[in-house]
PDB file of N, CA and C in Angstrom:
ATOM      1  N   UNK A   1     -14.425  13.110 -14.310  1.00  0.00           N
ATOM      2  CA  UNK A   1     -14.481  12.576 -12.960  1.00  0.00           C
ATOM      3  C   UNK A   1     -13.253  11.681 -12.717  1.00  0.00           C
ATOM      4  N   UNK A   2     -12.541  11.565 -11.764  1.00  0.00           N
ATOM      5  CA  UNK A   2     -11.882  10.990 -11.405  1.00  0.00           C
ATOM      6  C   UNK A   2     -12.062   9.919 -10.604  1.00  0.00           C
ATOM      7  N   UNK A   3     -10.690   8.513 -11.100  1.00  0.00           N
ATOM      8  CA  UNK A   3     -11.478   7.252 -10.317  1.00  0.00           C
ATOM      9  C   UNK A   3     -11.281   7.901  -8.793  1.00  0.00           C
ATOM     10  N   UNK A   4     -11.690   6.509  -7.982  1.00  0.00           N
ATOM     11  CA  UNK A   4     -11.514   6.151  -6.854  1.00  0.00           C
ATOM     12  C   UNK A   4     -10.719   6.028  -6.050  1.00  0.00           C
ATOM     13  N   UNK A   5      -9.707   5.052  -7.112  1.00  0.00           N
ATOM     14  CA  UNK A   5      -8.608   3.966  -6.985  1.00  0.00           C
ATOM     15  C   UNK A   5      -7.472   4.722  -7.206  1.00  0.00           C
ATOM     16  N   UNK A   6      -6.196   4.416  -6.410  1.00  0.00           N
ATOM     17  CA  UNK A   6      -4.625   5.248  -6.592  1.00  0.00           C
ATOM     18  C   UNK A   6      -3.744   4.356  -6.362  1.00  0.00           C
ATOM     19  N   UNK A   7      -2.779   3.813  -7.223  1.00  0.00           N
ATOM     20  CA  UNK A   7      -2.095   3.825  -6.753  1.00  0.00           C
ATOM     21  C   UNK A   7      -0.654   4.235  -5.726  1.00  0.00           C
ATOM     22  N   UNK A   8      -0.482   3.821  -4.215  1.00  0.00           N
ATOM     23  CA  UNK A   8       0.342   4.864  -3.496  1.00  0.00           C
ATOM     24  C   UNK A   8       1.994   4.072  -3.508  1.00  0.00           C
ATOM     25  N   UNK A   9       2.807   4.914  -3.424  1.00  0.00           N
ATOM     26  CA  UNK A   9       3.813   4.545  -2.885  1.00  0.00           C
ATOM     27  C   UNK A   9       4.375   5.053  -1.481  1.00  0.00           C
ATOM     28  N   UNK A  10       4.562   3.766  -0.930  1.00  0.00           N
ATOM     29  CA  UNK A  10       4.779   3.340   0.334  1.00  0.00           C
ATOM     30  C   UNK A  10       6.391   2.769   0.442  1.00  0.00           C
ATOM     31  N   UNK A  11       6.265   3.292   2.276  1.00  0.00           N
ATOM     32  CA  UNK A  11       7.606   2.873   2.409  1.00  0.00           C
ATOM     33  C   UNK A  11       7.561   1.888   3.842  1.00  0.00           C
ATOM     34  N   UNK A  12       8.209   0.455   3.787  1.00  0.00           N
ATOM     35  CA  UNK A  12       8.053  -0.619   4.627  1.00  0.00           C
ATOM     36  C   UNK A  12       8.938   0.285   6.139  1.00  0.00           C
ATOM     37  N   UNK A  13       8.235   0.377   7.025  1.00  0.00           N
ATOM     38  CA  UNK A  13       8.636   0.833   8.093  1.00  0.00           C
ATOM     39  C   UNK A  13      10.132  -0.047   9.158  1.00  0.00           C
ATOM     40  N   UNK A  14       9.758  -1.306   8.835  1.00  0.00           N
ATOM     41  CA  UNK A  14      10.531  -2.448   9.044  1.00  0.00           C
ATOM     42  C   UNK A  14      12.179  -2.200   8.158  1.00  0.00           C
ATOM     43  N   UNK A  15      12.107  -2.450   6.963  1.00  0.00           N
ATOM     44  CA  UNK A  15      12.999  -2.303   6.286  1.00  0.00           C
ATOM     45  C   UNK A  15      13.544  -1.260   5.275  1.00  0.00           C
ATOM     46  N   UNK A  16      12.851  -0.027   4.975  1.00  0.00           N
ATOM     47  CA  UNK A  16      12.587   0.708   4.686  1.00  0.00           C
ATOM     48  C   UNK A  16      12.564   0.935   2.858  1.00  0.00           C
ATOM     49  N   UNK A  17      11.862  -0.444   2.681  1.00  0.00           N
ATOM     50  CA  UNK A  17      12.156  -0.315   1.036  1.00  0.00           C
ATOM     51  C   UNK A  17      10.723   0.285   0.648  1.00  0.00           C
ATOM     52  N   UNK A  18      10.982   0.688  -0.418  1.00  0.00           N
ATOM     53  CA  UNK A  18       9.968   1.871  -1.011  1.00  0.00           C
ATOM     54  C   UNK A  18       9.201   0.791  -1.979  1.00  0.00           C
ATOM     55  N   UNK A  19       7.968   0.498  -2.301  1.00  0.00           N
ATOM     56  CA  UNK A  19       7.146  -0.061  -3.727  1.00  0.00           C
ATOM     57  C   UNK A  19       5.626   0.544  -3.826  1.00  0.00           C
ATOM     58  N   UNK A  20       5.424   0.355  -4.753  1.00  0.00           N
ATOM     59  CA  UNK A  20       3.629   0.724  -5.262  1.00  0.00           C
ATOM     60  C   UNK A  20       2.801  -0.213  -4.859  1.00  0.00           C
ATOM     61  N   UNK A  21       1.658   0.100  -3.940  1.00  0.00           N
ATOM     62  CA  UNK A  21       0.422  -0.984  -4.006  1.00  0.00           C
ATOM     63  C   UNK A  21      -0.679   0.090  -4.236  1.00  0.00           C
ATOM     64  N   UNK A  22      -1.413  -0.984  -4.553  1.00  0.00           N
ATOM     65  CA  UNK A  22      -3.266  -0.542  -4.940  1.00  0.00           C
ATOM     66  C   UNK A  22      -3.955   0.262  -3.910  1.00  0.00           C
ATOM     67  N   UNK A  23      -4.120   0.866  -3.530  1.00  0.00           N
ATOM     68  CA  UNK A  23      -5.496   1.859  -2.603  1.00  0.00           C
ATOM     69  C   UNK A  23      -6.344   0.820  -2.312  1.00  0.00           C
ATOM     70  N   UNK A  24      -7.174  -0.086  -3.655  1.00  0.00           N
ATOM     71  CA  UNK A  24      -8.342  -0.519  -2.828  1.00  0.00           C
ATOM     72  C   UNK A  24      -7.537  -1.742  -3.239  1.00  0.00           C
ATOM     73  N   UNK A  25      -6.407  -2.947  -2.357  1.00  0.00           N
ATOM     74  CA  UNK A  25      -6.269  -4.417  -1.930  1.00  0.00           C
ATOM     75  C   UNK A  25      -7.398  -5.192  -2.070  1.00  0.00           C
ATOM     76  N   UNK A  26      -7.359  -6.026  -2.445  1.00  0.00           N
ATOM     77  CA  UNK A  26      -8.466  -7.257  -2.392  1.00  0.00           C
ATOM     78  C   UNK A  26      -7.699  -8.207  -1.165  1.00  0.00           C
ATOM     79  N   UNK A  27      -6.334  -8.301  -1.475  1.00  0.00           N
ATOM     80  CA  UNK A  27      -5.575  -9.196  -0.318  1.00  0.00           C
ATOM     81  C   UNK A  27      -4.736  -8.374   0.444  1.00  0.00           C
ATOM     82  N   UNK A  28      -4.139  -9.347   1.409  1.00  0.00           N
ATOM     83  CA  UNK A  28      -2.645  -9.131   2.240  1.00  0.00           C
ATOM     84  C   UNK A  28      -1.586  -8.315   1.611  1.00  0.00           C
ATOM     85  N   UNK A  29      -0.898  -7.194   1.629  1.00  0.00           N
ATOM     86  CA  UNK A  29       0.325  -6.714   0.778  1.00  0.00           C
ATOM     87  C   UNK A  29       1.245  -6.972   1.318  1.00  0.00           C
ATOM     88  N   UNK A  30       2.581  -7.308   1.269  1.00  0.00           N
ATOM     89  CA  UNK A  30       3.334  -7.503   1.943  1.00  0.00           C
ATOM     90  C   UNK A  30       4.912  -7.205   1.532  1.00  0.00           C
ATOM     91  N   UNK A  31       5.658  -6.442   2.248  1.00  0.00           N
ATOM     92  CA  UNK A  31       7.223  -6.034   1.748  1.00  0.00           C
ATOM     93  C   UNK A  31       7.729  -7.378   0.745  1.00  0.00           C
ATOM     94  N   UNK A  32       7.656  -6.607  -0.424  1.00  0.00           N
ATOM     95  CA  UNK A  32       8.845  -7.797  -1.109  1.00  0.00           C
ATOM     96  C   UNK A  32      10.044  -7.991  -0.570  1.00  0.00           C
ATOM     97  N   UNK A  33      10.739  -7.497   0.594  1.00  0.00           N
ATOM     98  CA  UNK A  33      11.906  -7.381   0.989  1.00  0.00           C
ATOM     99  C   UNK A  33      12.238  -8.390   2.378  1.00  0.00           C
ATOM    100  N   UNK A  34      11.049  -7.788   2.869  1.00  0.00           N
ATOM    101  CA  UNK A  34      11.586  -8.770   4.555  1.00  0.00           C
ATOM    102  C   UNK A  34       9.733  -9.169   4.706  1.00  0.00           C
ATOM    103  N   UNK A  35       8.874  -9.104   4.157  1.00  0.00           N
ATOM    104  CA  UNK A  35       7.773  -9.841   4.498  1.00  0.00           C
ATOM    105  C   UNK A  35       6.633  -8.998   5.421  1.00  0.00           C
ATOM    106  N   UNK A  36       6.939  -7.563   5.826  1.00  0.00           N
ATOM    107  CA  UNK A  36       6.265  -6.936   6.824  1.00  0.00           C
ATOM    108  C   UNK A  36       5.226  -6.767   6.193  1.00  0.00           C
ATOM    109  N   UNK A  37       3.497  -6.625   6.194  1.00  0.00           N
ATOM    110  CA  UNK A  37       2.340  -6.463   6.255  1.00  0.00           C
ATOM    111  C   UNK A  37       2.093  -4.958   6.234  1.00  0.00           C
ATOM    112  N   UNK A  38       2.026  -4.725   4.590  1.00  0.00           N
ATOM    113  CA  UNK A  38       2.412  -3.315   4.543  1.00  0.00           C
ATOM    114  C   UNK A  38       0.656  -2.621   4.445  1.00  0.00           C
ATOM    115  N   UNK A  39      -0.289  -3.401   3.573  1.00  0.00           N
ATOM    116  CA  UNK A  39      -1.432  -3.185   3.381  1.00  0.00           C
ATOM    117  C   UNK A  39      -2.461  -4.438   3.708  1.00  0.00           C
ATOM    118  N   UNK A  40      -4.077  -3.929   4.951  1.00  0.00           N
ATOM    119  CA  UNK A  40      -4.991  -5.034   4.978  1.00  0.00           C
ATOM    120  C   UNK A  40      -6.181  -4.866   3.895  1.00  0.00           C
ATOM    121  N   UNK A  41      -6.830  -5.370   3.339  1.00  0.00           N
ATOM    122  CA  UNK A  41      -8.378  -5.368   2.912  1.00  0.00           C
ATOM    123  C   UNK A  41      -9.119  -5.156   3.740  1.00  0.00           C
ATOM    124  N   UNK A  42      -9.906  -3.633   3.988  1.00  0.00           N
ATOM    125  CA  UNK A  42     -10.819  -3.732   4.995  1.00  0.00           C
ATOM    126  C   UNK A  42     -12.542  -3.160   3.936  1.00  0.00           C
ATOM    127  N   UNK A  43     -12.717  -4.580   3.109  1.00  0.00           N
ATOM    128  CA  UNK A  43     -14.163  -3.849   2.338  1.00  0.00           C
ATOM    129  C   UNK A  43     -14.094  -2.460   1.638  1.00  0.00           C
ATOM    130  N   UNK A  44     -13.274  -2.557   0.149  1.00  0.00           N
ATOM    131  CA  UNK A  44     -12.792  -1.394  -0.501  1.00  0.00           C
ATOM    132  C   UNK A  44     -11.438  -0.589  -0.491  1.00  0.00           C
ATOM    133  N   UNK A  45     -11.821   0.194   0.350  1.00  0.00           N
ATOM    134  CA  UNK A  45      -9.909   0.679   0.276  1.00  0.00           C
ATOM    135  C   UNK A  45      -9.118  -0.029   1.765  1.00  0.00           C
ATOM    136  N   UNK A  46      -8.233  -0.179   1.481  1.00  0.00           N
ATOM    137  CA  UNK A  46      -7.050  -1.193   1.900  1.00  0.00           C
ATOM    138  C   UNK A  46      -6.362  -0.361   3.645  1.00  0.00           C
ATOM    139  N   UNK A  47      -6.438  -0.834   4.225  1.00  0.00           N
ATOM    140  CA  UNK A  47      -5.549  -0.090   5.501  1.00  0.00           C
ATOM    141  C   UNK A  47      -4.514   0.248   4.743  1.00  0.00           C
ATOM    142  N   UNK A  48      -3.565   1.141   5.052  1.00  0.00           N
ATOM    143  CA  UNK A  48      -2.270   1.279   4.603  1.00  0.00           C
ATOM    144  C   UNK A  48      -1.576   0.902   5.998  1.00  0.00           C
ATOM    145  N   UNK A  49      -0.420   0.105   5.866  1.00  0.00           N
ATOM    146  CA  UNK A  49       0.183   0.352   7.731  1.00  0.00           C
ATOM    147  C   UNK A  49       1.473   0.326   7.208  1.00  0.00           C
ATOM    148  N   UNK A  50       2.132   0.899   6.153  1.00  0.00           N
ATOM    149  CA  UNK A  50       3.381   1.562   5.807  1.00  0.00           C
ATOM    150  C   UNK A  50       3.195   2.742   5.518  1.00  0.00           C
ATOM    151  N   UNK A  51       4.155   3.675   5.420  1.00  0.00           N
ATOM    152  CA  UNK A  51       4.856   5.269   5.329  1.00  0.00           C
ATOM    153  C   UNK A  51       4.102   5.488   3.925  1.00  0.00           C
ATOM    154  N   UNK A  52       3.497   6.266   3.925  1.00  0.00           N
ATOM    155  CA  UNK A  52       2.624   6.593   2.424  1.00  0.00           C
ATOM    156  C   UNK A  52       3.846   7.851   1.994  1.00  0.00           C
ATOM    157  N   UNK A  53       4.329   7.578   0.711  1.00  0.00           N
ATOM    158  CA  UNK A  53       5.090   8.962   0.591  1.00  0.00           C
ATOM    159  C   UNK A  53       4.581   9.431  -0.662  1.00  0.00           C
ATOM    160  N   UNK A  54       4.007   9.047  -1.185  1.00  0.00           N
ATOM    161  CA  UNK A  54       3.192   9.559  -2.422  1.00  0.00           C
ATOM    162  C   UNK A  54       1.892   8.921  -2.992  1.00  0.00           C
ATOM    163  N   UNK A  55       1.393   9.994  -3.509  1.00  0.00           N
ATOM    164  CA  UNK A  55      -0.024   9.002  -4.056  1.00  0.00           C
ATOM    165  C   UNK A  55       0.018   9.193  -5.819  1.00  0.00           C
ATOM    166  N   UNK A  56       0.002   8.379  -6.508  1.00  0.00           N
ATOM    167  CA  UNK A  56       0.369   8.489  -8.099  1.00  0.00           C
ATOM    168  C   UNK A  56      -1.004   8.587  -8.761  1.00  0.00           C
ATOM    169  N   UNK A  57      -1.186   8.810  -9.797  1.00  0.00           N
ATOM    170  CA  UNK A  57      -2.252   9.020 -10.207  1.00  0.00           C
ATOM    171  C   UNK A  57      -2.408   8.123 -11.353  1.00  0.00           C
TER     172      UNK A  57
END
């Protein structure tokens, strides 16, 4: 069975730098680069509100 949980890589729409966050956030994610609000916590898996360009396993 496979988890739940993925990590995705995302790309900051703002600045367009590429990094890995968690699927399911507990907090705020935010561009290490310029600060844009890349992922919310909404109870389990995370809004994404950056460019998803891959999902890693």
């Amino acid at each position: 069975m496979e988890p739940k949980t993925k990590f995705i890589k995302v790309r900051c729409q703002k600045c367009k730098n590429e990094q890995i966050i968690f699927s399911n956030a507990s907090s705020e994610v935010k561009c290490l680069v310029c600060q844009e609000v890349l992922a919310t916590p909404k109870g389990g898996k995370a809004q994404i509100k950056a460019d998803v360009l891959e999902i890693l396993s």
